[in-house]
N, C-alpha and C. Protein backbone atom coordinates (compact mmCIF):
# COMPACT_ATOMS: atom_id res chain seq x y z
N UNK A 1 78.21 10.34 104.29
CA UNK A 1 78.73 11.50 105.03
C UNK A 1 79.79 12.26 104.20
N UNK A 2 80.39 11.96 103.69
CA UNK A 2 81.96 12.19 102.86
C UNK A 2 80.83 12.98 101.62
N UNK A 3 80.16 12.11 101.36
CA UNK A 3 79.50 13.00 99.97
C UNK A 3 79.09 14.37 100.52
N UNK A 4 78.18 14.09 101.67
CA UNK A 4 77.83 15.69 102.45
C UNK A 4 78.67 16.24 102.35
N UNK A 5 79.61 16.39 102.75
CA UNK A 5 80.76 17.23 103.14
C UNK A 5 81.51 17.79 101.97
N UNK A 6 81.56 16.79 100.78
CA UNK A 6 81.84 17.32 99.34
C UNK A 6 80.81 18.33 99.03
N UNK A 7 79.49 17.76 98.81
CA UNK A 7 78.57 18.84 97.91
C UNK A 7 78.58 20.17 99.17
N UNK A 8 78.67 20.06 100.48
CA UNK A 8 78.74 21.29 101.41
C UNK A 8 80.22 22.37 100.86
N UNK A 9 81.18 21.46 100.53
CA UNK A 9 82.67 22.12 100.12
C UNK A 9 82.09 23.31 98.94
N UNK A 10 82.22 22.30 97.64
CA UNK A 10 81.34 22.66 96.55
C UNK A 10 80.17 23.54 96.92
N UNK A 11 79.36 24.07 96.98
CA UNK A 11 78.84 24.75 97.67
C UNK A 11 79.52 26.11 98.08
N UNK A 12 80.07 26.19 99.29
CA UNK A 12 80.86 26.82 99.61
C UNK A 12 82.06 27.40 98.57
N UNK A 13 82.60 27.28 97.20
CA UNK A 13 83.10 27.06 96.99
C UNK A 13 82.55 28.22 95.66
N UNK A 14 81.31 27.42 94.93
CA UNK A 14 80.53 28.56 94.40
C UNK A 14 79.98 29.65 94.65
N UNK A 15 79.71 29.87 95.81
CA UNK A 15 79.12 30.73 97.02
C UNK A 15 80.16 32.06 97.07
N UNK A 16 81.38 31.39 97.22
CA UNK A 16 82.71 32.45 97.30
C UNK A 16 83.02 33.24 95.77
N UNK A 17 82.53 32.02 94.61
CA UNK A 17 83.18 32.41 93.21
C UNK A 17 81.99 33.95 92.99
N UNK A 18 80.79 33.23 93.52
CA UNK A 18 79.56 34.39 92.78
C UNK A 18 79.68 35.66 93.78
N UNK A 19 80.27 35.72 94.97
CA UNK A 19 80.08 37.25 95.64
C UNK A 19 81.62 37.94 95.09
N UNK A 20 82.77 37.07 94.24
CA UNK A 20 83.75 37.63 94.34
C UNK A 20 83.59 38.30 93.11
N UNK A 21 82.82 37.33 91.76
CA UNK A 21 82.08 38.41 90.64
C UNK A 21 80.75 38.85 90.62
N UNK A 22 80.27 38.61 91.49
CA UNK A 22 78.88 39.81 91.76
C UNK A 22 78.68 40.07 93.02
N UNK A 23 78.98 41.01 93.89
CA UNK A 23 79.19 41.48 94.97
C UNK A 23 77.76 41.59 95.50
N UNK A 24 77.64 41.29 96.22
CA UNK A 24 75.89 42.12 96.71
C UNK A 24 76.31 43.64 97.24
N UNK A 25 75.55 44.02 97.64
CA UNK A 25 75.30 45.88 98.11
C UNK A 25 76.06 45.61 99.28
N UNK A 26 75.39 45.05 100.30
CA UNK A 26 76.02 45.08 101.32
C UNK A 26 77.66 44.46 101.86
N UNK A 27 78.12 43.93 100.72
CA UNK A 27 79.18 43.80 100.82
C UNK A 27 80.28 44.75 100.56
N UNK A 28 79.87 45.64 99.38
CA UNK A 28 80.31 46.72 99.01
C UNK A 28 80.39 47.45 99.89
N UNK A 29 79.48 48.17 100.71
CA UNK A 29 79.24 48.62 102.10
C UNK A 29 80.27 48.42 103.10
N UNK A 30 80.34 47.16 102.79
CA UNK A 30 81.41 46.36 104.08
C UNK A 30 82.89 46.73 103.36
N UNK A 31 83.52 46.74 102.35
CA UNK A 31 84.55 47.10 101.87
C UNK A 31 85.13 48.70 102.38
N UNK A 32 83.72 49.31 101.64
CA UNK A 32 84.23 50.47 101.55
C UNK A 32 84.63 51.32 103.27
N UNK A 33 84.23 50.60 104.01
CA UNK A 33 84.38 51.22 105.41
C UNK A 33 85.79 50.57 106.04
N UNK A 34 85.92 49.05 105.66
CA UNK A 34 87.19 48.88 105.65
C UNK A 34 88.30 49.48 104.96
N UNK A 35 88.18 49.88 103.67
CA UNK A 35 89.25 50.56 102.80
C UNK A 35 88.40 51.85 102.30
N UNK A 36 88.72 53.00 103.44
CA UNK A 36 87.95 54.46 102.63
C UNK A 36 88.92 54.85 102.05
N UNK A 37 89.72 54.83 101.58
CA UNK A 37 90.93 55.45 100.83
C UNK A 37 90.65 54.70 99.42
N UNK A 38 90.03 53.56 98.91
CA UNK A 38 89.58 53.08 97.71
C UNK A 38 87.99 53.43 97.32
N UNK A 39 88.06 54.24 96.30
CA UNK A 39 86.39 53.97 95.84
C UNK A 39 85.91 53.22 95.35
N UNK A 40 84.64 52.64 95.94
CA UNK A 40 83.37 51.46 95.96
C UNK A 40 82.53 52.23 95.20
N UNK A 41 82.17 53.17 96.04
CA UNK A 41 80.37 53.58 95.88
C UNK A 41 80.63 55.17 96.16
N UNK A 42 79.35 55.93 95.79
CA UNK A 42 79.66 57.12 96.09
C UNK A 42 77.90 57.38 96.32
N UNK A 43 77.40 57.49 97.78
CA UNK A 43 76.28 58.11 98.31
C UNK A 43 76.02 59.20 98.16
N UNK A 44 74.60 58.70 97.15
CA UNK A 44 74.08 60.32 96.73
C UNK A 44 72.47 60.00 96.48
N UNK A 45 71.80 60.78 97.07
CA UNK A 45 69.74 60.94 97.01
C UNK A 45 69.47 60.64 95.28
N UNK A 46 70.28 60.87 94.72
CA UNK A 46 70.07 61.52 92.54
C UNK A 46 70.04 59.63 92.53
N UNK A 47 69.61 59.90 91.62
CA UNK A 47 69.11 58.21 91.27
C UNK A 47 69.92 58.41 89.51
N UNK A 48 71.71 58.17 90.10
CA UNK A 48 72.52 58.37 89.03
C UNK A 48 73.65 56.94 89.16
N UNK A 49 73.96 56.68 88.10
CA UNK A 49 74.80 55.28 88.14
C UNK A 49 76.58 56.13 87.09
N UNK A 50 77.72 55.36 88.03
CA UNK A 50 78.56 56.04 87.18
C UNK A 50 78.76 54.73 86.26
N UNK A 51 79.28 55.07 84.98
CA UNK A 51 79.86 53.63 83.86
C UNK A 51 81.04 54.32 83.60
N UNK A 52 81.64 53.22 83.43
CA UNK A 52 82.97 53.13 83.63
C UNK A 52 83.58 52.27 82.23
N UNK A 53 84.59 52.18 81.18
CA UNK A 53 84.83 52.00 80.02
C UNK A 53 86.46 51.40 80.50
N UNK A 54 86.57 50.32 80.76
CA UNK A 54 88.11 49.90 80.94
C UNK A 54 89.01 48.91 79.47
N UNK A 55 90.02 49.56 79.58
CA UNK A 55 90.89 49.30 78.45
C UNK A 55 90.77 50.01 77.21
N UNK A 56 90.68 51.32 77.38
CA UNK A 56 90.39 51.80 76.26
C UNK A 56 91.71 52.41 75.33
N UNK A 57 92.33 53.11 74.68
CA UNK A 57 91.01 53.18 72.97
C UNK A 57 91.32 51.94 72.41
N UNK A 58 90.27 51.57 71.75
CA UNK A 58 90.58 50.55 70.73
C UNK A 58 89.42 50.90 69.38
N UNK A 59 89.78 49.78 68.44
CA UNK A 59 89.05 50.23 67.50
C UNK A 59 87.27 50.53 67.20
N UNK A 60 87.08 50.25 68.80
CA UNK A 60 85.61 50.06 68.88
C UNK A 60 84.88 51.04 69.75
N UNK A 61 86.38 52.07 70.15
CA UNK A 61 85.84 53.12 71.19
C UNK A 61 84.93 54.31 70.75
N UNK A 62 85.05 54.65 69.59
CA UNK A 62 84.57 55.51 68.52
C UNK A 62 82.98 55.44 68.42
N UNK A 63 82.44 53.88 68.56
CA UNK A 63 81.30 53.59 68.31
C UNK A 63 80.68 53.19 69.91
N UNK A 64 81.41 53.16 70.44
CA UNK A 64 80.77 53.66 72.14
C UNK A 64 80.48 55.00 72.47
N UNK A 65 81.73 55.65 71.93
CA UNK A 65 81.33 56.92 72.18
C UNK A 65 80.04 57.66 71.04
N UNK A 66 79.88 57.43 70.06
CA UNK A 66 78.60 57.61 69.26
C UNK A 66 77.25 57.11 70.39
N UNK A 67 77.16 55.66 70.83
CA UNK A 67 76.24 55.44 71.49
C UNK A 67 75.79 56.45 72.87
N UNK A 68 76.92 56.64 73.32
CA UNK A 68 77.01 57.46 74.70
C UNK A 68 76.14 58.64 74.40
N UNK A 69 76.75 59.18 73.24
CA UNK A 69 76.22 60.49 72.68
C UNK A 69 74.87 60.41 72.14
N UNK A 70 74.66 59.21 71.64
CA UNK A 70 72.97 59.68 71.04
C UNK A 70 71.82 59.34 72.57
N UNK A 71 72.44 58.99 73.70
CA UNK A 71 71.60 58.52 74.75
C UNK A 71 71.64 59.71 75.64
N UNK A 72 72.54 60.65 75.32
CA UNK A 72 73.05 62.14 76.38
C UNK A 72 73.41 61.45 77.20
N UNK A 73 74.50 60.51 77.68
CA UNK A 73 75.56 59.67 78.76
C UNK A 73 76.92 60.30 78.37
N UNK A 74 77.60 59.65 79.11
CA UNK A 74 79.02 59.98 79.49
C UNK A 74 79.14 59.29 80.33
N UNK A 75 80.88 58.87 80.08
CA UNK A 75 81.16 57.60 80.72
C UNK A 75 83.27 58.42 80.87
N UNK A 76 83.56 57.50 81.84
CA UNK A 76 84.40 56.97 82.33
C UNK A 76 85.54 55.96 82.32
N UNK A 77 86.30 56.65 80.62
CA UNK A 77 87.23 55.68 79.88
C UNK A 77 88.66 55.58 80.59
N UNK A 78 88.86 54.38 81.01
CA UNK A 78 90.19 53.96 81.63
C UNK A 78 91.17 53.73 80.63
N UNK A 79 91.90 54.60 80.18
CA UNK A 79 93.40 54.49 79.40
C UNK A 79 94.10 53.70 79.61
N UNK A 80 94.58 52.49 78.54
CA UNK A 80 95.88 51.59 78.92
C UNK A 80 96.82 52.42 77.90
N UNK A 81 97.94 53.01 78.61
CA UNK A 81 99.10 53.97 77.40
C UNK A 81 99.27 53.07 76.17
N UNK A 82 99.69 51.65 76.43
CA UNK A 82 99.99 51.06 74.85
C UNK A 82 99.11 51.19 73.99
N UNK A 83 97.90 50.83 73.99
CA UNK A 83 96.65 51.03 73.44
C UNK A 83 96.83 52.35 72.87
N UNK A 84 97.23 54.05 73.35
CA UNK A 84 97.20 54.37 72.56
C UNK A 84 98.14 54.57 71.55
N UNK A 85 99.55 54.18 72.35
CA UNK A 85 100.57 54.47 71.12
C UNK A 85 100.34 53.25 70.15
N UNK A 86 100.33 52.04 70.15
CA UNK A 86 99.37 51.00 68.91
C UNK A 86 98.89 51.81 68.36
N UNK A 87 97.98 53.26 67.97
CA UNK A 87 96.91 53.41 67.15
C UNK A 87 97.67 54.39 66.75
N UNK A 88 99.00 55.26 67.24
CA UNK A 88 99.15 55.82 66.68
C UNK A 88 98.58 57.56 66.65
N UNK A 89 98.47 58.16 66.03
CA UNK A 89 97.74 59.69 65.94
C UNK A 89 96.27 59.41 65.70
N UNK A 90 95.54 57.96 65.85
CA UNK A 90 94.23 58.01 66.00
C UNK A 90 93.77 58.03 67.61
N UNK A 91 94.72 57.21 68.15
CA UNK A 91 94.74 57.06 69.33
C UNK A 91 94.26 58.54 69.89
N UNK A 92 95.04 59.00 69.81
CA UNK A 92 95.13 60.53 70.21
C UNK A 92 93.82 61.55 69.76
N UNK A 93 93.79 60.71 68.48
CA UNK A 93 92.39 61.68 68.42
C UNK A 93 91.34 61.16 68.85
N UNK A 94 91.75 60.06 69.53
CA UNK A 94 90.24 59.19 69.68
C UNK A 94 90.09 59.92 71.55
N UNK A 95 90.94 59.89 71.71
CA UNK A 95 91.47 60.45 73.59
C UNK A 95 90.74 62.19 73.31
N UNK A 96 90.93 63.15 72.39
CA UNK A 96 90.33 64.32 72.12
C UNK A 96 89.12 64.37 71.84
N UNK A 97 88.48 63.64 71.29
CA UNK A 97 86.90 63.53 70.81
C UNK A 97 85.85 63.26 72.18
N UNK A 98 86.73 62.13 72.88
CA UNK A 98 86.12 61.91 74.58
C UNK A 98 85.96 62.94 75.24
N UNK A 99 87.13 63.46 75.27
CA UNK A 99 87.19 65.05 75.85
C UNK A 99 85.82 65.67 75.72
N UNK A 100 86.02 65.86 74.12
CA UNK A 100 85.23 67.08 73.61
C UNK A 100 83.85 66.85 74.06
N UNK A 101 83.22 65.23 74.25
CA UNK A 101 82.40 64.68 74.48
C UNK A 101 81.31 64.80 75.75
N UNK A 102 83.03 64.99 76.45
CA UNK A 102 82.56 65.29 78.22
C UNK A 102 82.65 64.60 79.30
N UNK A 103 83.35 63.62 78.27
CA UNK A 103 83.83 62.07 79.26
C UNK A 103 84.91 62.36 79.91
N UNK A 104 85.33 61.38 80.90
CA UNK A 104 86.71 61.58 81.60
C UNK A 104 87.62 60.32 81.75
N UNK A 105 88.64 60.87 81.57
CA UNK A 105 89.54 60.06 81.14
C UNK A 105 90.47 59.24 82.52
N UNK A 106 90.13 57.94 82.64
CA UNK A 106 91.03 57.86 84.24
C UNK A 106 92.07 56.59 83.65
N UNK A 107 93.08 56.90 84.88
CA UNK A 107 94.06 55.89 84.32
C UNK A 107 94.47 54.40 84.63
N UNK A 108 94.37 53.33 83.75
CA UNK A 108 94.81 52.08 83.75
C UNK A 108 95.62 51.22 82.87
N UNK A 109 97.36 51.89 83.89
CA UNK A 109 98.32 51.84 83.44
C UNK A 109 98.83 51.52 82.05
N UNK A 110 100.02 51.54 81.77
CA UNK A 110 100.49 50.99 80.44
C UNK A 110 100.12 49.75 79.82
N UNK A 111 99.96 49.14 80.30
CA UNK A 111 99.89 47.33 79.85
C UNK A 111 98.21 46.72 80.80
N UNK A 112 97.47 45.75 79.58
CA UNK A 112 96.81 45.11 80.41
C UNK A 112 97.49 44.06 80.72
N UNK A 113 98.00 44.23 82.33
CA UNK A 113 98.41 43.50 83.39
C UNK A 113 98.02 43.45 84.54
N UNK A 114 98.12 42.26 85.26
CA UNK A 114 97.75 42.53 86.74
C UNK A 114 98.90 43.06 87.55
N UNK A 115 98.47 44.30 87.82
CA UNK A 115 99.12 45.53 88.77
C UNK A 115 99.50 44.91 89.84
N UNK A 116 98.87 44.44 90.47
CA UNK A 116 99.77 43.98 92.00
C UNK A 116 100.60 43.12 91.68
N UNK A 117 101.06 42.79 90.70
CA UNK A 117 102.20 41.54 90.22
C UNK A 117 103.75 42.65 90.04
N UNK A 118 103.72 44.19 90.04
CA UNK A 118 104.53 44.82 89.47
C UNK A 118 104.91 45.01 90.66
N UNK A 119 106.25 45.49 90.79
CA UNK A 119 107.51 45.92 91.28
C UNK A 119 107.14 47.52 91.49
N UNK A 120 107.39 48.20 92.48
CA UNK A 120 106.53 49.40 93.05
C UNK A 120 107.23 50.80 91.65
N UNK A 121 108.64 50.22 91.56
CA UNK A 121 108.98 51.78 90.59
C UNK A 121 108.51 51.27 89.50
N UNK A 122 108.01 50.39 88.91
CA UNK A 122 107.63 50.01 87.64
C UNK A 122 106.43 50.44 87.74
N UNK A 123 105.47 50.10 88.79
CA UNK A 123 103.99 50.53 88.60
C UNK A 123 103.98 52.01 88.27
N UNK A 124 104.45 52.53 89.34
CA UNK A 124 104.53 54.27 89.48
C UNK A 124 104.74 54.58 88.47
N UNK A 125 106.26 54.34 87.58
CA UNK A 125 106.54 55.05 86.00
C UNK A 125 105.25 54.47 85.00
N UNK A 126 104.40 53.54 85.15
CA UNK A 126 103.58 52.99 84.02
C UNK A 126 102.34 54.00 84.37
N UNK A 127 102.33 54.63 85.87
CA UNK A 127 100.87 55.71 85.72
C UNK A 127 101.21 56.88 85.91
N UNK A 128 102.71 56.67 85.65
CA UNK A 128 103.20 58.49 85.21
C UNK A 128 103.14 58.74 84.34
N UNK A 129 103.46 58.07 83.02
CA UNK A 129 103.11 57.95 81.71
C UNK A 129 101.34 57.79 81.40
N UNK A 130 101.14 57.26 81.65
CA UNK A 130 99.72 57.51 81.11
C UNK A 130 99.24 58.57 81.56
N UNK A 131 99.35 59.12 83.12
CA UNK A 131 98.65 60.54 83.65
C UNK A 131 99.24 61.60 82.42
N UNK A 132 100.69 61.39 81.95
CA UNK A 132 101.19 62.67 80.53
C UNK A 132 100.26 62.50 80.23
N UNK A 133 99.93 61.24 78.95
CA UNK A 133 99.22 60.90 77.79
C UNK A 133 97.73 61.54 77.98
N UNK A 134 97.22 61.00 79.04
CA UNK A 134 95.93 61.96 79.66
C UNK A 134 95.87 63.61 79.21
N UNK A 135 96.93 64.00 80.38
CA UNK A 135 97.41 65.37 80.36
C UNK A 135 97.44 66.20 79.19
N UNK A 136 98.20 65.51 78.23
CA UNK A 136 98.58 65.93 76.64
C UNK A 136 97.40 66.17 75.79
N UNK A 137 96.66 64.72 75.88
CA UNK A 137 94.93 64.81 75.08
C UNK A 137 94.37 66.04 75.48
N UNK A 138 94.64 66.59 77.29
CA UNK A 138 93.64 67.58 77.68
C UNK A 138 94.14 68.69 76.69
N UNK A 139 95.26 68.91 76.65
CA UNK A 139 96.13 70.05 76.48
C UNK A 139 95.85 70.14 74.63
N UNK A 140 95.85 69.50 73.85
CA UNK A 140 95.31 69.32 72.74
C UNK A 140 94.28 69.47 72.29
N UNK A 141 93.16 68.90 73.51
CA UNK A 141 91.42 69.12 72.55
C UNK A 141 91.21 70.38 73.25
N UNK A 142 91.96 71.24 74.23
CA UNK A 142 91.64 72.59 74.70
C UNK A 142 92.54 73.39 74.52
N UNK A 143 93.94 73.40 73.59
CA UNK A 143 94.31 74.01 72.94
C UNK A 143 94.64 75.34 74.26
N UNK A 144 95.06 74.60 75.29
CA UNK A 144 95.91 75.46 76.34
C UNK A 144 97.34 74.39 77.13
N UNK A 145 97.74 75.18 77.92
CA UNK A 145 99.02 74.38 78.03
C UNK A 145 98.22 73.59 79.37
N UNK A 146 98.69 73.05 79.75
CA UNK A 146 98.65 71.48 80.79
C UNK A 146 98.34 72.61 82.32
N UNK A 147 99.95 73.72 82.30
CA UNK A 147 99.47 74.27 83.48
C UNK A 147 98.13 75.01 84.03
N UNK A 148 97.61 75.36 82.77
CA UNK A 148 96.68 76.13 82.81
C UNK A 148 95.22 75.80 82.70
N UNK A 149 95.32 74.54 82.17
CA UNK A 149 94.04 73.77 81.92
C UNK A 149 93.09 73.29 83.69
N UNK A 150 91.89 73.05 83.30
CA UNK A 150 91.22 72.62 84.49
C UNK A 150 91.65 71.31 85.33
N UNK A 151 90.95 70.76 86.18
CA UNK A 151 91.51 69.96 87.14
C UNK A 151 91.26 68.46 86.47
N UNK A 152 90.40 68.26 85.21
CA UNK A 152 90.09 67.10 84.90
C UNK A 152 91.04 66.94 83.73
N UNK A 153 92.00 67.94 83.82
CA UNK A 153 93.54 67.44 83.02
C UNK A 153 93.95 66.56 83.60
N UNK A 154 93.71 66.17 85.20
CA UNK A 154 94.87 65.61 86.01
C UNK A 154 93.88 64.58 86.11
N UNK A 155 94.21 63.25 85.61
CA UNK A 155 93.41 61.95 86.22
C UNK A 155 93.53 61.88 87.39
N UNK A 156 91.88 61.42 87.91
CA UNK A 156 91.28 61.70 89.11
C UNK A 156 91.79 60.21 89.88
N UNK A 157 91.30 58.81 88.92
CA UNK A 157 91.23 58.07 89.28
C UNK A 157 92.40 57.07 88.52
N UNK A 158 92.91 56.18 89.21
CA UNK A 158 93.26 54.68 88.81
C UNK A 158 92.75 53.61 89.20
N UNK A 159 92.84 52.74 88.27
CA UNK A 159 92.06 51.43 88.19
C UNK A 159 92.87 50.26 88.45
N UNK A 160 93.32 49.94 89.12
CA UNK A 160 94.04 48.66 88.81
C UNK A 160 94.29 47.57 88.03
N UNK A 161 95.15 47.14 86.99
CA UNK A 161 95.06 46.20 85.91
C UNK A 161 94.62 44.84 86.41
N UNK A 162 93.48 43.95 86.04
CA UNK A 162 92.82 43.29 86.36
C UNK A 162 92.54 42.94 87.53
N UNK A 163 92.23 44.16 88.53
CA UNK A 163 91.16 44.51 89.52
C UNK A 163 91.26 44.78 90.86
N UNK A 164 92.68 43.29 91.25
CA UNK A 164 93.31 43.32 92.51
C UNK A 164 94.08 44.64 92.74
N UNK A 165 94.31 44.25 93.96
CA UNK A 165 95.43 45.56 94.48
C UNK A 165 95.63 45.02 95.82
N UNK A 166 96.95 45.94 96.60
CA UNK A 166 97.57 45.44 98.03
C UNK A 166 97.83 46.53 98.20
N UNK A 167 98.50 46.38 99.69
CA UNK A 167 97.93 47.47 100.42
C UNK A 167 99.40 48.71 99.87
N UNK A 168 100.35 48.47 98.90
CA UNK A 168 100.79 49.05 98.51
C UNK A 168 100.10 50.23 97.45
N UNK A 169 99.56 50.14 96.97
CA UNK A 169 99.10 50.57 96.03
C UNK A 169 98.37 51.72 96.61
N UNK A 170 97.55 51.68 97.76
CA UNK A 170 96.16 52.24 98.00
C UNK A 170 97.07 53.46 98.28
N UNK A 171 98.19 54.05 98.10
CA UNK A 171 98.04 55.31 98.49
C UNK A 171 97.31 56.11 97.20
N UNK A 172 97.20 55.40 96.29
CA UNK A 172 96.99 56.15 94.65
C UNK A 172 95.21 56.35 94.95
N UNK A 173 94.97 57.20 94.27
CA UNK A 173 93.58 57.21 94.10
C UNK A 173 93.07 56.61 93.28
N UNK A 174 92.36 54.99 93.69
CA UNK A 174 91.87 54.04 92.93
C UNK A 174 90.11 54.02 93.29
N UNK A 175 89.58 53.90 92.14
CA UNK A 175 88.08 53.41 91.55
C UNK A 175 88.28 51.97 91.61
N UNK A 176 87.50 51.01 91.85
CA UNK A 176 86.82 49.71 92.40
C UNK A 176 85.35 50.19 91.99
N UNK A 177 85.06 49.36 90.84
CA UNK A 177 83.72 48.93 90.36
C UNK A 177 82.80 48.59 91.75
N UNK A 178 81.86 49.09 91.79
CA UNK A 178 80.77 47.92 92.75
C UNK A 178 79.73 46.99 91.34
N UNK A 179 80.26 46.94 90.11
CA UNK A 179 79.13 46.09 89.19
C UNK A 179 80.12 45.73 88.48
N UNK A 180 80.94 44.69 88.67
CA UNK A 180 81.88 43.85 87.58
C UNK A 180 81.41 44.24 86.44
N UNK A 181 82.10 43.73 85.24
CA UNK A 181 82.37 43.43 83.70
C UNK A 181 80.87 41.79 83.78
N UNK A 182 80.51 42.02 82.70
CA UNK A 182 80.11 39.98 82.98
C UNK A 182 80.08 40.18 81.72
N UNK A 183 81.57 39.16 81.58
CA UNK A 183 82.17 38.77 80.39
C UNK A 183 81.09 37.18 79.82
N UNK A 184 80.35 37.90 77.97
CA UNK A 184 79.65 36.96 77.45
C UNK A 184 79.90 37.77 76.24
N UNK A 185 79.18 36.74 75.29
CA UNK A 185 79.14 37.24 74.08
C UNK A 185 77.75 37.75 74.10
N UNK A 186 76.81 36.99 74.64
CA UNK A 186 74.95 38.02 74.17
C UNK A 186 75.51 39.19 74.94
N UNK A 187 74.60 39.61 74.32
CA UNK A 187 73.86 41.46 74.77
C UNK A 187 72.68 41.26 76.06
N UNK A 188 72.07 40.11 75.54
CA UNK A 188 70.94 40.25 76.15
C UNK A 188 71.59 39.72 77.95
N UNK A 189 72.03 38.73 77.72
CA UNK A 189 72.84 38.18 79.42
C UNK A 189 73.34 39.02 79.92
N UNK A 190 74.42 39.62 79.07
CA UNK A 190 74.83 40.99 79.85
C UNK A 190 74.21 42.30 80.54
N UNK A 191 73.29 42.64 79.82
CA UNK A 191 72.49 43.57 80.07
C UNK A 191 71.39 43.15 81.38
N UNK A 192 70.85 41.83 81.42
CA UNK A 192 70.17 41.08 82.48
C UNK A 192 71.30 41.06 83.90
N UNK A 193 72.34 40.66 83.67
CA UNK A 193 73.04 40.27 84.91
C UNK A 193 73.14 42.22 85.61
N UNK A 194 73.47 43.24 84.47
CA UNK A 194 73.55 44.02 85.25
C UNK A 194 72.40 45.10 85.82
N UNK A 195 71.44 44.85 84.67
CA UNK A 195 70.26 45.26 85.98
C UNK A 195 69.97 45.11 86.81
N UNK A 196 70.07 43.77 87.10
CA UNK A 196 69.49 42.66 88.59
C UNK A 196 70.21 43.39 89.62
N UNK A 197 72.06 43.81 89.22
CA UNK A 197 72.11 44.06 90.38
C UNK A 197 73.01 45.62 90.77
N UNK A 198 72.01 46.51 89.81
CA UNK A 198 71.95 47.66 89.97
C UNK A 198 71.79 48.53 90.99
N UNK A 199 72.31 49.52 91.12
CA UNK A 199 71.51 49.95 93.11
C UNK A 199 72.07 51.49 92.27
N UNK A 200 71.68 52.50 92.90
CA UNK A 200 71.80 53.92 92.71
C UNK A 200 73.26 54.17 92.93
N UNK A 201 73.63 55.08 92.28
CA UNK A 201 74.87 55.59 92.66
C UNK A 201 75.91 54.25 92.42
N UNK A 202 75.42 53.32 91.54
CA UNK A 202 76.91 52.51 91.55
C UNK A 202 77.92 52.74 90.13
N UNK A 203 78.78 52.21 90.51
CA UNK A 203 79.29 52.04 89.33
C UNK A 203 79.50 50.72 88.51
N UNK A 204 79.20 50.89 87.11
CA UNK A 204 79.71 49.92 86.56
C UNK A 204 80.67 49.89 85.61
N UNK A 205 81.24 48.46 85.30
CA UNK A 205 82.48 48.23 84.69
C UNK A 205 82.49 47.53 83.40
N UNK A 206 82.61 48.46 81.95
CA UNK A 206 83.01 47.03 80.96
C UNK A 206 83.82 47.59 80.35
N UNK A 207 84.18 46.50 79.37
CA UNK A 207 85.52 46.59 78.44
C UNK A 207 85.16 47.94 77.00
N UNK A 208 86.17 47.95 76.62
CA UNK A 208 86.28 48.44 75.72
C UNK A 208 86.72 47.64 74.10
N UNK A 209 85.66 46.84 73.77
CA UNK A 209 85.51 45.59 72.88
C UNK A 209 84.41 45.57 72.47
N UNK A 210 84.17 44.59 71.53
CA UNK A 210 83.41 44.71 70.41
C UNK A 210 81.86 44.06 71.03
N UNK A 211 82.45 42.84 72.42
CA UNK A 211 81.45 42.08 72.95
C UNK A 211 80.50 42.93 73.93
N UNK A 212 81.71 44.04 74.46
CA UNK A 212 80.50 45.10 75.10
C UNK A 212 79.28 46.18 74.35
N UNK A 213 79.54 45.95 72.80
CA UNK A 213 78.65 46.65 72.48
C UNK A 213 77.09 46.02 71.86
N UNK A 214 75.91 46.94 72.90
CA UNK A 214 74.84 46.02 72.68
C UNK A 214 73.90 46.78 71.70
């Protein structure tokens, strides 16, 4: 009996780990009606998927964005600010070339950290700074001032640093993946886990690293 009740735990246990990194549809569903102020999903007839690029620039963003471009895609690069001051005036040009590209730039904060661990004026100043850094790239690869530029100067979205969030946060306009990251080294696993559980109109989520490129 005791063993039942173990392998039933266990069980239960895996059951919770696999819907918390691979969501089914209808759970997503179930989120998003509980929290409409966070985006899940976005219902639409077009048989279109958004991708989503988190932690970006790094030295490998250059050659995502080449791929993006020879497939006619565009994607959805989440800015961490250190990341770009680390690179320096490549950084910056790497944030202008996206632009020019057609991508959009959304924000995830200064530091990869988990966000709901921060102190509320700390979070706020870490996505005031990056919304500049955003702002600045716009104002640079379009060679007009910030006031004058279009609305995708102003990051649309934030992401939360590794994923969580509370109910503090939700006044911000946050993106929530409905297709996790599935962190591996093949190409081929990765690419399998996220077909399987593809649905229209979702979005998906990977890094900006060397392991996401297939």
């Amino acid at each position: 009996m005791l063993l039942l009740l173990l392998l039933l735990l266990l069980l239960i246990v895996l059951f919770l780990v696999y819907v918390i990194y691979y969501p089914p549809f209808w759970l997503i569903q179930c989120f998003q009606r509980r929290w409409p102020d966070v985006l899940w999903h976005v219902s639409t007839s077009e048989k279109v998927i958004a991708l989503t690029i988190d932690d970006a620039p790094s030295v490998y963003t250059t050659e995502i964005f080449e791929i993006l471009k020879a497939n006619d895609a565009i994607a959805t690069f989440f800015i961490i600010g250190s990341h770009v001051s680390s690179m320096e005036d490549e950084g910056d040009k790497i944030l202008q070339n996206l632009i020019h590209g057609g991508n959009e730039l959304g924000n995830h904060a200064m530091y990869d950290e988990p966000a709901y661990k921060l102190p509320d004026d700390e979070l706020v100043s870490q996505i005031n700074q990056v919304d500049k850094i955003i702002q600045n790239a716009h104002e640079a690869a379009k060679g007009v001032p910030i006031a004058t530029a279009d609305d995708t100067a102003f990051p649309r979205y934030y992401r939360p640093g590794h994923g969580w969030y509370n109910a503090k946060m939700r006044s911000i306009g946050m993106c929530i993946p409905t297709i996790l990251k599935y962190h591996s080294q093949e190409s081929t696993r990765r690419i399998f886990f996220a077909w399987r559980d593809l649905e229209e109109s979702s979005s998906v989520m990977m890094d900006d690293r060397g392991r996401c490129l297939c």
